[in-house]
PDB file of N, CA and C in Angstrom:
ATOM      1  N   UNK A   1       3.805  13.533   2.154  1.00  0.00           N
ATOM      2  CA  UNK A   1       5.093  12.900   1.901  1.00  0.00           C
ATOM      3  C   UNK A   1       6.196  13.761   2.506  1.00  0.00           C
ATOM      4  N   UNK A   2       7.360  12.758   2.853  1.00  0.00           N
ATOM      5  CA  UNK A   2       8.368  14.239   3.848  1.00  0.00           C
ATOM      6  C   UNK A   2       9.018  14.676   2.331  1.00  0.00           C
ATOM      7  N   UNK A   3       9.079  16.264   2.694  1.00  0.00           N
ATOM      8  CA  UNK A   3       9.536  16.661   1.471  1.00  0.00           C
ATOM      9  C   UNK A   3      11.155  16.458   1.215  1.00  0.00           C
ATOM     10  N   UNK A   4      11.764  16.187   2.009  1.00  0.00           N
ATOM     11  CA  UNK A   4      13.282  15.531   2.302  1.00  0.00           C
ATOM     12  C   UNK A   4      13.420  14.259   1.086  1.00  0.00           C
ATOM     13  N   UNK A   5      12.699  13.479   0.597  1.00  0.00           N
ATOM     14  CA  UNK A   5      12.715  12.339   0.530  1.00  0.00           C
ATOM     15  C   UNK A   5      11.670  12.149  -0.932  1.00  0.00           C
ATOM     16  N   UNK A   6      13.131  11.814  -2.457  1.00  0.00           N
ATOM     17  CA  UNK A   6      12.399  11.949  -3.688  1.00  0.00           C
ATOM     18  C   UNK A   6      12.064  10.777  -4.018  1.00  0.00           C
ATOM     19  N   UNK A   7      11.024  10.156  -4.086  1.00  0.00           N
ATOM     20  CA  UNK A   7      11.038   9.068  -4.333  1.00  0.00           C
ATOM     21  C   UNK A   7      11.334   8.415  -5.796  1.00  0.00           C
ATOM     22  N   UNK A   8      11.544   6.929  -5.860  1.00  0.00           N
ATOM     23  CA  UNK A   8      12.497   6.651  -7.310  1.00  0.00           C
ATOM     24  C   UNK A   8      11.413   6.225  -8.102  1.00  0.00           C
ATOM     25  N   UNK A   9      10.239   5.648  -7.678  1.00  0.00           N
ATOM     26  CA  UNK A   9       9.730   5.240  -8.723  1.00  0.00           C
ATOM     27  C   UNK A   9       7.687   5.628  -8.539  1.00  0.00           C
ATOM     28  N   UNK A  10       7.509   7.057  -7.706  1.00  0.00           N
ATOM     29  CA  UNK A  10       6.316   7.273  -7.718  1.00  0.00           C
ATOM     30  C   UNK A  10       6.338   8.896  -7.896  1.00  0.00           C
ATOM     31  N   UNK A  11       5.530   9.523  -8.516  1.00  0.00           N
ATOM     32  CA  UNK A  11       5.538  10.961  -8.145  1.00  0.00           C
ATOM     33  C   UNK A  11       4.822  11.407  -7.257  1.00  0.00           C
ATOM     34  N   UNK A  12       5.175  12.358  -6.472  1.00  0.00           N
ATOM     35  CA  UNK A  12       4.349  13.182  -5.823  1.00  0.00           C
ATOM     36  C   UNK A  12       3.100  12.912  -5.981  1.00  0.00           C
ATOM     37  N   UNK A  13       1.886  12.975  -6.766  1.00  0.00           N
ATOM     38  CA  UNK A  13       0.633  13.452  -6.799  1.00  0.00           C
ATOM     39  C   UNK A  13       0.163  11.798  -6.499  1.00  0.00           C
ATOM     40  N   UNK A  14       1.136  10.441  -7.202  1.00  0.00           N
ATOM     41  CA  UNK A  14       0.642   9.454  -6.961  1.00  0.00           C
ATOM     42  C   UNK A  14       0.428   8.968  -5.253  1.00  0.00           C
ATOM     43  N   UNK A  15       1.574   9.833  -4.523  1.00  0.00           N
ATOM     44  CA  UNK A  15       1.980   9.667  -2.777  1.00  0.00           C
ATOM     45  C   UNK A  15       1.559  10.683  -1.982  1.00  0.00           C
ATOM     46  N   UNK A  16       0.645  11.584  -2.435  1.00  0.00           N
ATOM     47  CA  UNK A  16       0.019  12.756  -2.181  1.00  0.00           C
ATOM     48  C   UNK A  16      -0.889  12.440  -0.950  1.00  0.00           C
ATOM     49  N   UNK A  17      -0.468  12.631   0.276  1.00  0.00           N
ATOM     50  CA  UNK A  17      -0.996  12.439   1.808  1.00  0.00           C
ATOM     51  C   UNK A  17      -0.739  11.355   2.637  1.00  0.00           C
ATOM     52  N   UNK A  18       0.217  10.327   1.672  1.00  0.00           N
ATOM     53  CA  UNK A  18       0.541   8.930   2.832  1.00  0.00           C
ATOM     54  C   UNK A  18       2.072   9.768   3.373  1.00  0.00           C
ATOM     55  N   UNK A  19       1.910   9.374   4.250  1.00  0.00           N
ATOM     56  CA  UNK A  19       3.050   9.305   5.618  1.00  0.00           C
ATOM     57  C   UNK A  19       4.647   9.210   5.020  1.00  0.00           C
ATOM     58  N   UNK A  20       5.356   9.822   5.067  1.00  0.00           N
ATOM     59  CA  UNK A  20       7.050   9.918   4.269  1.00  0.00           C
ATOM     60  C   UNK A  20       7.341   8.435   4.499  1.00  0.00           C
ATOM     61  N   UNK A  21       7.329   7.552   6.197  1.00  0.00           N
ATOM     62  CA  UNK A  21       7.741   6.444   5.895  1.00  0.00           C
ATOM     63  C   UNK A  21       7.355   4.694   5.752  1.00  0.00           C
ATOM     64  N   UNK A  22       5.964   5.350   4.735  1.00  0.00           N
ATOM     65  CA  UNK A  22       5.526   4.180   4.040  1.00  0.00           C
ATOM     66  C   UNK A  22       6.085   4.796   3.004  1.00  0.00           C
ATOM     67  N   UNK A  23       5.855   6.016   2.096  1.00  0.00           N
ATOM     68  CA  UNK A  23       7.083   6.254   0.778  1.00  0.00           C
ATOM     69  C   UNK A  23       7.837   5.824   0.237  1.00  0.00           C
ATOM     70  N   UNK A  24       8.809   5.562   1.552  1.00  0.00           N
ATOM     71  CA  UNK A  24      10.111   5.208   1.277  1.00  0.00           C
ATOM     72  C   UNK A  24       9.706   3.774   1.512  1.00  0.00           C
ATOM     73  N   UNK A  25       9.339   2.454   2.293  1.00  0.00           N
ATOM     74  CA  UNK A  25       8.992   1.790   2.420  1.00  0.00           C
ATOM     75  C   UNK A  25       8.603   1.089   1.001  1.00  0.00           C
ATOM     76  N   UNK A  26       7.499   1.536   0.615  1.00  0.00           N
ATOM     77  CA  UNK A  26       7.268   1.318  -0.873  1.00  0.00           C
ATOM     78  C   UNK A  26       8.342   1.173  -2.014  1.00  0.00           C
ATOM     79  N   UNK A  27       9.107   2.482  -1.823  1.00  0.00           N
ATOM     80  CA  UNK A  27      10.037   2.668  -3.095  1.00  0.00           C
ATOM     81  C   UNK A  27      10.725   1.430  -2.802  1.00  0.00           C
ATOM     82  N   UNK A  28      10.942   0.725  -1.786  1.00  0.00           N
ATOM     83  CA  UNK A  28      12.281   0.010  -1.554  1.00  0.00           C
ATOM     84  C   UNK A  28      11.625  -1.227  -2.208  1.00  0.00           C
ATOM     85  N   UNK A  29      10.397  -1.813  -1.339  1.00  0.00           N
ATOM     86  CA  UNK A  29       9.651  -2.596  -1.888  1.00  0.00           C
ATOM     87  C   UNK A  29       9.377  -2.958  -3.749  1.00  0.00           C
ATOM     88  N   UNK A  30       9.258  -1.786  -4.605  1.00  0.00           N
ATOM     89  CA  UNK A  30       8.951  -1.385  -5.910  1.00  0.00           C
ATOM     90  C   UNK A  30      10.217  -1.901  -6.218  1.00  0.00           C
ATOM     91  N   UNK A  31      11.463  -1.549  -5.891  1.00  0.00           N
ATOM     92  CA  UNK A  31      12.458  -2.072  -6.042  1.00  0.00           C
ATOM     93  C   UNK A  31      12.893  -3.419  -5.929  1.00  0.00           C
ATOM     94  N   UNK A  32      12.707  -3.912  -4.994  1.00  0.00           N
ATOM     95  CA  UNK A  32      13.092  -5.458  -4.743  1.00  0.00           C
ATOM     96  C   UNK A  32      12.202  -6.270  -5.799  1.00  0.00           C
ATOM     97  N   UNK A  33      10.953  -5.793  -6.185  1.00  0.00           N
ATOM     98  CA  UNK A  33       9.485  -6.613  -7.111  1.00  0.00           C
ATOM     99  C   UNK A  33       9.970  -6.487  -7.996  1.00  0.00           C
ATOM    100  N   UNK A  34      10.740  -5.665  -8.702  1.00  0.00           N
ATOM    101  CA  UNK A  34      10.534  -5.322 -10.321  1.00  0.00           C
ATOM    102  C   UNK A  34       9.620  -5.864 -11.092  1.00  0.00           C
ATOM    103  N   UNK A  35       8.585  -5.155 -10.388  1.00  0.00           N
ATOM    104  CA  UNK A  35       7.637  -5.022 -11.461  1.00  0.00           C
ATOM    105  C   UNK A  35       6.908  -3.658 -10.967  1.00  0.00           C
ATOM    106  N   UNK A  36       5.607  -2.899 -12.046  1.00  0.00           N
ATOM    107  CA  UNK A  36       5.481  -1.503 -11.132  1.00  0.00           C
ATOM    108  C   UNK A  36       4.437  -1.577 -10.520  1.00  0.00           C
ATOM    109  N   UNK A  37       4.495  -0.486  -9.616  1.00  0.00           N
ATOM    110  CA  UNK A  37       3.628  -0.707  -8.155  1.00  0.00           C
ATOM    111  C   UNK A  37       2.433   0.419  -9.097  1.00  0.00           C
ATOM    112  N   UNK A  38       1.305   0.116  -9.229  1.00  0.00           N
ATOM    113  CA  UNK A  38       0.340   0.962  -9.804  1.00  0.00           C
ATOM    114  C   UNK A  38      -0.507   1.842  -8.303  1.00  0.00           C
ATOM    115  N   UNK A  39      -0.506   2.625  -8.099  1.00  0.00           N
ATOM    116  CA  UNK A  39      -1.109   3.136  -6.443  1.00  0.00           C
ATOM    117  C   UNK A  39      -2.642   3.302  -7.105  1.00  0.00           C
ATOM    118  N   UNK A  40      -4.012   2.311  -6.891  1.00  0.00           N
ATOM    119  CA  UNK A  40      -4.652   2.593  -7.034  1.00  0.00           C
ATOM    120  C   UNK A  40      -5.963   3.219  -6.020  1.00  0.00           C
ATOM    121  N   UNK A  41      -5.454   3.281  -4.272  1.00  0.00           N
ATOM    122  CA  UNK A  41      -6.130   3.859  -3.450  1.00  0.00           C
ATOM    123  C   UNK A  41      -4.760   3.979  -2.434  1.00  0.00           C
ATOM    124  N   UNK A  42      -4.523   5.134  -2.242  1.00  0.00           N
ATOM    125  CA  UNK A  42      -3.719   5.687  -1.106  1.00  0.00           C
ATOM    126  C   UNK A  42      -4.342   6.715   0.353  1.00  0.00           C
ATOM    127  N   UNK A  43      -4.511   7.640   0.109  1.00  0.00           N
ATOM    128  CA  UNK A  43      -4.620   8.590   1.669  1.00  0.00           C
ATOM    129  C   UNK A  43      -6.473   8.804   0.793  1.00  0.00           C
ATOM    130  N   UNK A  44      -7.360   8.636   1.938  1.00  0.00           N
ATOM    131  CA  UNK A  44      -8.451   8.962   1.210  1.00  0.00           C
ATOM    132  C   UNK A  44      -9.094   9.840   2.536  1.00  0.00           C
ATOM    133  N   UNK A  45     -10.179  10.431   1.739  1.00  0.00           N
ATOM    134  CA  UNK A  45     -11.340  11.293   2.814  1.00  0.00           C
ATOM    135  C   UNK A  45     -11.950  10.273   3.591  1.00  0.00           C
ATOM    136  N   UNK A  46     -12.495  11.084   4.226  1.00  0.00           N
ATOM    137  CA  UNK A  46     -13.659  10.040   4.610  1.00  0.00           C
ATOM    138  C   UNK A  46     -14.543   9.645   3.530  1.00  0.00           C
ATOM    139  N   UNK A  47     -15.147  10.934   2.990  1.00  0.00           N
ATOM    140  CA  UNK A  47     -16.226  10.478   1.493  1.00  0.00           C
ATOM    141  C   UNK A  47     -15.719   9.342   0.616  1.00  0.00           C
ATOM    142  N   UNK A  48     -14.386   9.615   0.334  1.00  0.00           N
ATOM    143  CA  UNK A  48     -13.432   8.432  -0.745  1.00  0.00           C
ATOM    144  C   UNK A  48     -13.443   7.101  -0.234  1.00  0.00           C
ATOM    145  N   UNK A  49     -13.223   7.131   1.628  1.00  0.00           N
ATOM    146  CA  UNK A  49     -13.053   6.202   1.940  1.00  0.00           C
ATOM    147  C   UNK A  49     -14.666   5.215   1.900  1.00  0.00           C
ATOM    148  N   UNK A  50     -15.702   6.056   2.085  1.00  0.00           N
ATOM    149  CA  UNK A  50     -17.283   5.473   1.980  1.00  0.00           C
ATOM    150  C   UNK A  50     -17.545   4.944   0.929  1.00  0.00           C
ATOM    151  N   UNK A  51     -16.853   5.553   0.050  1.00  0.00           N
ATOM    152  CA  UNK A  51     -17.435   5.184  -1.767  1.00  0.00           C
ATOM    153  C   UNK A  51     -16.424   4.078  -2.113  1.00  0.00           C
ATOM    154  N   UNK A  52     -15.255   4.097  -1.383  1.00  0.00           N
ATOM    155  CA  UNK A  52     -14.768   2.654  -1.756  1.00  0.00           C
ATOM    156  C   UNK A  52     -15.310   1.928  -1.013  1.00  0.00           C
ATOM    157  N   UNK A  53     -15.882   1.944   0.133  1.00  0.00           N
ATOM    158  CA  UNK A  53     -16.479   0.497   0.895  1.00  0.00           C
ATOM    159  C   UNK A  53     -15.584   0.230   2.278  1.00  0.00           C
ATOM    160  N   UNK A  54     -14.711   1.502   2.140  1.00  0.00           N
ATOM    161  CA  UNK A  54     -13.420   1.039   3.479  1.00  0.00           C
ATOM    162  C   UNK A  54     -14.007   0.771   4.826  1.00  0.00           C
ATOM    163  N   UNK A  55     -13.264   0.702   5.559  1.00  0.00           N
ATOM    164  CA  UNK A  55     -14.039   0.319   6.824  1.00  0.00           C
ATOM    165  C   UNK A  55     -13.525   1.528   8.171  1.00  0.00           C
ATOM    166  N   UNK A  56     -14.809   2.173   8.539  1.00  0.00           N
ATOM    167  CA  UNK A  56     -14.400   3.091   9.406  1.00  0.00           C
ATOM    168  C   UNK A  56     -13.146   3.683  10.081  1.00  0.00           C
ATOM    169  N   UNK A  57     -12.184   2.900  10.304  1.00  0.00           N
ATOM    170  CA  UNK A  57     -11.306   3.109  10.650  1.00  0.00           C
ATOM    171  C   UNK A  57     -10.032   2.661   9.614  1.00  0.00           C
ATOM    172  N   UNK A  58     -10.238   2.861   9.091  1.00  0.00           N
ATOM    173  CA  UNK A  58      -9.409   2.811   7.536  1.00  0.00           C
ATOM    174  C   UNK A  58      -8.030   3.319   7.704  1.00  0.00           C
ATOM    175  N   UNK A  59      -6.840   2.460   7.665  1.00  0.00           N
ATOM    176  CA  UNK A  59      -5.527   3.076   7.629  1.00  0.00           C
ATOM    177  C   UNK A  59      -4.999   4.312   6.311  1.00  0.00           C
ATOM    178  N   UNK A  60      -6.287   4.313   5.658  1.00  0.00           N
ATOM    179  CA  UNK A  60      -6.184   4.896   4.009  1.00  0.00           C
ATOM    180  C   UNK A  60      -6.588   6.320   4.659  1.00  0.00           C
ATOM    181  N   UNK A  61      -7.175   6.313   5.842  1.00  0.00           N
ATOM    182  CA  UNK A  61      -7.557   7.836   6.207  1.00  0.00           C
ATOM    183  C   UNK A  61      -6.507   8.588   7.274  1.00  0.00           C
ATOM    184  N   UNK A  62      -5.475   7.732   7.211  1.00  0.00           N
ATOM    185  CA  UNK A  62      -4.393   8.661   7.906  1.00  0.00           C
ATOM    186  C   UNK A  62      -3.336   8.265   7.249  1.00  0.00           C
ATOM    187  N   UNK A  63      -3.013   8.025   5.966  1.00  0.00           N
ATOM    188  CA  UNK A  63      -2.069   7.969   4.825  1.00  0.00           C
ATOM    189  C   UNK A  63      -0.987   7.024   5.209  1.00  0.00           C
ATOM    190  N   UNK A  64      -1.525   5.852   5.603  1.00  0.00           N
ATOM    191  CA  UNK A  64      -1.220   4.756   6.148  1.00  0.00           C
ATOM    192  C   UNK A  64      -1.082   3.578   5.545  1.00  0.00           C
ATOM    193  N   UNK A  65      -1.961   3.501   4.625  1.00  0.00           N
ATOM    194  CA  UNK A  65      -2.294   2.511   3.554  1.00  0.00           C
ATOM    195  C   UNK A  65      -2.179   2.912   2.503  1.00  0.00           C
ATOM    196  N   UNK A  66      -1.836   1.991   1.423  1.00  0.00           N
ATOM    197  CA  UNK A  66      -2.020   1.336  -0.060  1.00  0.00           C
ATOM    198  C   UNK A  66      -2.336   0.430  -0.380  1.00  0.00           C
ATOM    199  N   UNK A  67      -3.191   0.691  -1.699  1.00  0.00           N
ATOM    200  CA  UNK A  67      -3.688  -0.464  -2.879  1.00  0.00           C
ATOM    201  C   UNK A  67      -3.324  -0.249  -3.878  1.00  0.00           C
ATOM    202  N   UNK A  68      -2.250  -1.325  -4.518  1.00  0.00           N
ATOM    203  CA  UNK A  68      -1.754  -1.719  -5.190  1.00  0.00           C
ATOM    204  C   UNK A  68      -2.198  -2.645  -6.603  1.00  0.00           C
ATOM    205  N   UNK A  69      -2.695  -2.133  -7.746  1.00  0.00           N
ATOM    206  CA  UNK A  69      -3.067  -2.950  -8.691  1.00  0.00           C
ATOM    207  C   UNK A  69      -2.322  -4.063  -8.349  1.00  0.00           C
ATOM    208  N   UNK A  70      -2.977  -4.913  -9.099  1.00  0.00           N
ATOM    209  CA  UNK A  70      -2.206  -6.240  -9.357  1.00  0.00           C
ATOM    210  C   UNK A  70      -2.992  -6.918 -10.990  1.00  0.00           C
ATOM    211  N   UNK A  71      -2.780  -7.076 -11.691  1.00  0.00           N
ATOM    212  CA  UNK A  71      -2.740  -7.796 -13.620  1.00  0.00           C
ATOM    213  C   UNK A  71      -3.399  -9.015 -13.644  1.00  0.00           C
ATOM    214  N   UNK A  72      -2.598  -9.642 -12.399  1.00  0.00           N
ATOM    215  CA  UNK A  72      -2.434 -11.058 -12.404  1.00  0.00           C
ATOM    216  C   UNK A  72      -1.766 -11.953 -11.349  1.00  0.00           C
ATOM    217  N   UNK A  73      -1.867 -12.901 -10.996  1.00  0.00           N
ATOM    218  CA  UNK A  73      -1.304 -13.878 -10.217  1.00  0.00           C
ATOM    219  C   UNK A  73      -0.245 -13.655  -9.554  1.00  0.00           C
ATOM    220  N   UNK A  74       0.708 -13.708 -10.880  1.00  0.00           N
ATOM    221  CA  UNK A  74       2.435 -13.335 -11.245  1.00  0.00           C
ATOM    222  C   UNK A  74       2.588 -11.622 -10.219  1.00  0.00           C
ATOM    223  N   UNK A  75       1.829 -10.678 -11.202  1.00  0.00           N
ATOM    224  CA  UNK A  75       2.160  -9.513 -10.697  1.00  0.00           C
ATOM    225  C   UNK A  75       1.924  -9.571  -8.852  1.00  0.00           C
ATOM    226  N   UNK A  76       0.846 -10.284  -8.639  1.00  0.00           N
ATOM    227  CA  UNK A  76       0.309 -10.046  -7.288  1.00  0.00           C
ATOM    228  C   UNK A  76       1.472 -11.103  -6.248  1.00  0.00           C
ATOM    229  N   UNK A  77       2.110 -12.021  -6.832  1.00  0.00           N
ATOM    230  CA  UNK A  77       3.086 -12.457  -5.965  1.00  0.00           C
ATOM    231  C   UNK A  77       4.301 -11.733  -5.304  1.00  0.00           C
ATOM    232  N   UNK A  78       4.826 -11.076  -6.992  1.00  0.00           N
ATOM    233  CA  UNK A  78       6.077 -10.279  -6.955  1.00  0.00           C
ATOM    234  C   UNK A  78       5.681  -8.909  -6.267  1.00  0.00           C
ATOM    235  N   UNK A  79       4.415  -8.488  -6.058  1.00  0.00           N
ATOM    236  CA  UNK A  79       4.135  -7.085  -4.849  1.00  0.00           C
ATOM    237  C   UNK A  79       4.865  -7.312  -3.705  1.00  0.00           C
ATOM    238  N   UNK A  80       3.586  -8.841  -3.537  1.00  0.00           N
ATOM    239  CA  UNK A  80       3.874  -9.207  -2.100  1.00  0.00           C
ATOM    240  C   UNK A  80       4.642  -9.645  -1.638  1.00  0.00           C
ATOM    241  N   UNK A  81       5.725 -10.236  -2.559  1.00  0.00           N
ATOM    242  CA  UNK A  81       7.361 -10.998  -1.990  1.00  0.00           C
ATOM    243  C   UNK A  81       8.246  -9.279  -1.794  1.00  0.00           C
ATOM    244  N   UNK A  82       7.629  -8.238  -2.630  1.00  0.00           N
ATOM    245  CA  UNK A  82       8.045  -6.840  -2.703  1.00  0.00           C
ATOM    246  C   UNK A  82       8.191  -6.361  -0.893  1.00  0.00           C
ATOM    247  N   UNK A  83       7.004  -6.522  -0.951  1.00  0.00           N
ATOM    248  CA  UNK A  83       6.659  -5.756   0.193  1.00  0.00           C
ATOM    249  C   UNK A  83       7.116  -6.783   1.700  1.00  0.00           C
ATOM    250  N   UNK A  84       6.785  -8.012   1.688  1.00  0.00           N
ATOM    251  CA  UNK A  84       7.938  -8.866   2.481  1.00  0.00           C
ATOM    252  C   UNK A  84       8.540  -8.192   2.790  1.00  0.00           C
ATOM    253  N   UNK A  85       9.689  -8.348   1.816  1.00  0.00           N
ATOM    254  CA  UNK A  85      11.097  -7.907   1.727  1.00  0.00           C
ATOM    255  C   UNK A  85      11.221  -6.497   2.613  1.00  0.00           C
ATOM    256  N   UNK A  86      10.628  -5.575   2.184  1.00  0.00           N
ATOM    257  CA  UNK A  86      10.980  -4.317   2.422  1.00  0.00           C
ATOM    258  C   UNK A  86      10.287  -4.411   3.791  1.00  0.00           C
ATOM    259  N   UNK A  87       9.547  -5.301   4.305  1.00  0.00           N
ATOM    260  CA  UNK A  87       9.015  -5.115   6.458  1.00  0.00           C
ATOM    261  C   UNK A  87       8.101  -4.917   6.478  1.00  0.00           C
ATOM    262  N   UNK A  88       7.007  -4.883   5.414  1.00  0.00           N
ATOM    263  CA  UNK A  88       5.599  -4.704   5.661  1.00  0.00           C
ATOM    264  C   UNK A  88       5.139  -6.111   6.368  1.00  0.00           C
ATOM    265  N   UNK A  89       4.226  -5.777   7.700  1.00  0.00           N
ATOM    266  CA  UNK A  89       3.978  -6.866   8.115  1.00  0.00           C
ATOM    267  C   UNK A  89       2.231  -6.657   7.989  1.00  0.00           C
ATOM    268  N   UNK A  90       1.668  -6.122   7.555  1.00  0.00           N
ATOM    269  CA  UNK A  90       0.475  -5.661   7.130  1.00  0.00           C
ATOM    270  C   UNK A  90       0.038  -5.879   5.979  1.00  0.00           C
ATOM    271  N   UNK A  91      -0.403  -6.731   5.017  1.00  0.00           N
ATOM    272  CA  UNK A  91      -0.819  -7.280   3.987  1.00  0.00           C
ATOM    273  C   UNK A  91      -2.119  -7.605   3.631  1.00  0.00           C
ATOM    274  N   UNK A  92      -2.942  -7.299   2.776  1.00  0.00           N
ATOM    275  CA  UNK A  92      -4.101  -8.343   2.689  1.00  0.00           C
ATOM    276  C   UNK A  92      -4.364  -8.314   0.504  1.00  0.00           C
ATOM    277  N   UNK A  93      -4.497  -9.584   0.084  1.00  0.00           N
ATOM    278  CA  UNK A  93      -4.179  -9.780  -1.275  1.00  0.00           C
ATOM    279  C   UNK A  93      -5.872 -10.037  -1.671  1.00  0.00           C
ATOM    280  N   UNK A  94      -6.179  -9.691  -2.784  1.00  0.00           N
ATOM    281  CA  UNK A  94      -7.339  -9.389  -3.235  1.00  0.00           C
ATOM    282  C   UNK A  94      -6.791 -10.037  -4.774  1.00  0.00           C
ATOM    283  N   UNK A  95      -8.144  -9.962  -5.311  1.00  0.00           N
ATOM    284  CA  UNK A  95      -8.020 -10.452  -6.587  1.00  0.00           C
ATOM    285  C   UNK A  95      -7.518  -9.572  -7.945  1.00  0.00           C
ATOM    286  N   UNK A  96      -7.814  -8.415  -7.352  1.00  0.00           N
ATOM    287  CA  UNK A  96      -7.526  -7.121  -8.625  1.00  0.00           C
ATOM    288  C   UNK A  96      -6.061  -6.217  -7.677  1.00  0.00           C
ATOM    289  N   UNK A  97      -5.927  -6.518  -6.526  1.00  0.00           N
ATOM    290  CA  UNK A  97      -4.843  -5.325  -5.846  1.00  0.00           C
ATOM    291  C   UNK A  97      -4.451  -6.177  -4.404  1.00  0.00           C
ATOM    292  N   UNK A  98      -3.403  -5.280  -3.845  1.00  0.00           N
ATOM    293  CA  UNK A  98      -2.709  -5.793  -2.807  1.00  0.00           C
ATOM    294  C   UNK A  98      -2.797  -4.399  -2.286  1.00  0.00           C
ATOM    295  N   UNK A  99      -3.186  -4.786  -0.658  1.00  0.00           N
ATOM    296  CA  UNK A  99      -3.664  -3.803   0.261  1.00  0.00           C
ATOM    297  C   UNK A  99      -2.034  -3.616   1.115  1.00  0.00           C
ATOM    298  N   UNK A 100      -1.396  -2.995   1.358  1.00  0.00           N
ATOM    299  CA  UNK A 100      -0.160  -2.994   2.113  1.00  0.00           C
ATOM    300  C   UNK A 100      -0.628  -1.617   3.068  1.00  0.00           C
ATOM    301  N   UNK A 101      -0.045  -1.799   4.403  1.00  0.00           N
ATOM    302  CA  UNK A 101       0.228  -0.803   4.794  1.00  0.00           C
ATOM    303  C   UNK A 101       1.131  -1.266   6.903  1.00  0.00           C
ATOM    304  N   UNK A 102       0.812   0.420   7.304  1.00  0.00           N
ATOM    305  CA  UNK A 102       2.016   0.280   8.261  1.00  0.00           C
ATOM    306  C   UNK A 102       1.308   1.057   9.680  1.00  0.00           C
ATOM    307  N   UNK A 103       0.176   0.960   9.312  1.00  0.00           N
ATOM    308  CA  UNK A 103      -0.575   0.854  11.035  1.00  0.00           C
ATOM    309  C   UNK A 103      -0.282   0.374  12.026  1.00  0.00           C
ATOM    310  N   UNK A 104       0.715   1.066  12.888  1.00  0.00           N
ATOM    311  CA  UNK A 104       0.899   0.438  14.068  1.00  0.00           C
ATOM    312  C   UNK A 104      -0.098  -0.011  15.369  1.00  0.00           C
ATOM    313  N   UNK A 105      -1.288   0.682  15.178  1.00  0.00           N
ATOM    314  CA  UNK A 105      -2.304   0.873  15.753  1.00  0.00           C
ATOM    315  C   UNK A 105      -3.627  -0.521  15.877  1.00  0.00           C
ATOM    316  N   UNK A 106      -3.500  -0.943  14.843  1.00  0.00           N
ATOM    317  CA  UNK A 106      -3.412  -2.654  14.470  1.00  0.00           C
ATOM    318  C   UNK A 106      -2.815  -3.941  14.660  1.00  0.00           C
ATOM    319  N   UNK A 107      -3.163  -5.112  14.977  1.00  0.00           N
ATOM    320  CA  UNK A 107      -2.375  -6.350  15.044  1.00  0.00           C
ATOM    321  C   UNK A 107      -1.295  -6.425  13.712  1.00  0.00           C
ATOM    322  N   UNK A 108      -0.217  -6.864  14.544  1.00  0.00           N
ATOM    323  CA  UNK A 108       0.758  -7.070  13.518  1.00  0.00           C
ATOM    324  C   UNK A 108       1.371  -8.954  13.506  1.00  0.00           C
ATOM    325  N   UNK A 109       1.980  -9.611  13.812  1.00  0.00           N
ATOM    326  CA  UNK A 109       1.871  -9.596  11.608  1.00  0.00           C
ATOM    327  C   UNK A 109       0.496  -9.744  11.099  1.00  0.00           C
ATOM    328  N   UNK A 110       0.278  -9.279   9.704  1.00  0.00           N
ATOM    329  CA  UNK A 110      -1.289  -9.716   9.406  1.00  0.00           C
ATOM    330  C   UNK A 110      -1.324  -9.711   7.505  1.00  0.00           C
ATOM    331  N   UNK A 111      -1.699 -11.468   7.531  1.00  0.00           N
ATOM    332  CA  UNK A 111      -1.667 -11.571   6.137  1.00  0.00           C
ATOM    333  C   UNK A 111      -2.813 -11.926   5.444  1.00  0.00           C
ATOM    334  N   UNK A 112      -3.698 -11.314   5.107  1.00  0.00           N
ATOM    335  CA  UNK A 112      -5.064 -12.222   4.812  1.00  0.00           C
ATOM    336  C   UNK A 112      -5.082 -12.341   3.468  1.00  0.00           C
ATOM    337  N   UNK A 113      -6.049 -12.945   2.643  1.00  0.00           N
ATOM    338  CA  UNK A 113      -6.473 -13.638   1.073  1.00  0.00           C
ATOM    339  C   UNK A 113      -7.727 -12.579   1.254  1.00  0.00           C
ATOM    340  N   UNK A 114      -8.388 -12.362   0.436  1.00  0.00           N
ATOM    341  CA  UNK A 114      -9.597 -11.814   0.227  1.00  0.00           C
ATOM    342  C   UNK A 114     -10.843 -12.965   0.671  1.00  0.00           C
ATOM    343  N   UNK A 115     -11.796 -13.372   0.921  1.00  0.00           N
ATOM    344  CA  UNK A 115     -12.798 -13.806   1.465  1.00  0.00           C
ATOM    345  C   UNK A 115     -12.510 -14.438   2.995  1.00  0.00           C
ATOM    346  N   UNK A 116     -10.608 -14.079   3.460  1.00  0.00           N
ATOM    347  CA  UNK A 116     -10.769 -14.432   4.753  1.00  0.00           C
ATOM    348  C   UNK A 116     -10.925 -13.476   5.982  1.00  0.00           C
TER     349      UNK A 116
END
């Protein structure tokens, strides 16, 4: 995380290896949703990234990506109208979390559902 830059609604240990400007990206996003952004997979190893199932080239292994709980329906709309808002053009919505991130290195725009 750039150390310049406190974020409003995550701590440190939750943003611990993604990139300063998905951070800020997020916070803005967290903001516009009001509702809270739970970080349940951010910057991972390679090992982390195997044991979740990621896929070799995983934006989660250069602190690129987030997964985002999601409750419910409701919660999983207001992420993703979140993250809209704030320029994520990188999306993919799952049934338990919302995958966001800012890989430039990837096709952009990109919105997928889970089984597509």
């Amino acid at each position: 995380m750039d150390i310049n830059y406190n974020a409003k609604y995550f701590k440190e240990d939750e943003v611990k290896g993604l990139v300063g400007d998905l951070v800020v990206k997020l916070d803005f996003a967290r903001e516009i949703a009001g509702v809270p952004f739970i970080i349940n997979s951010g910057h991972r190893t390679k090992e982390e990234n195997e044991k979740a199932g990621g896929v070799a080239n995983s934006s989660h292994l250069v602190g690129l990506a987030v997964d985002i709980s999601a409750k419910d329906t409701q919660a999983r709309a207001m992420i993703v109208y979140g993250l809209l808002y704030a320029g994520f053009q990188r999306i993919k919505i799952y049934k338990t979390h919302v995958h966001a991130d800012i890989d430039d290195t990837k096709s952009f725009p990109w919105l997928g559902i889970e089984g597509e």
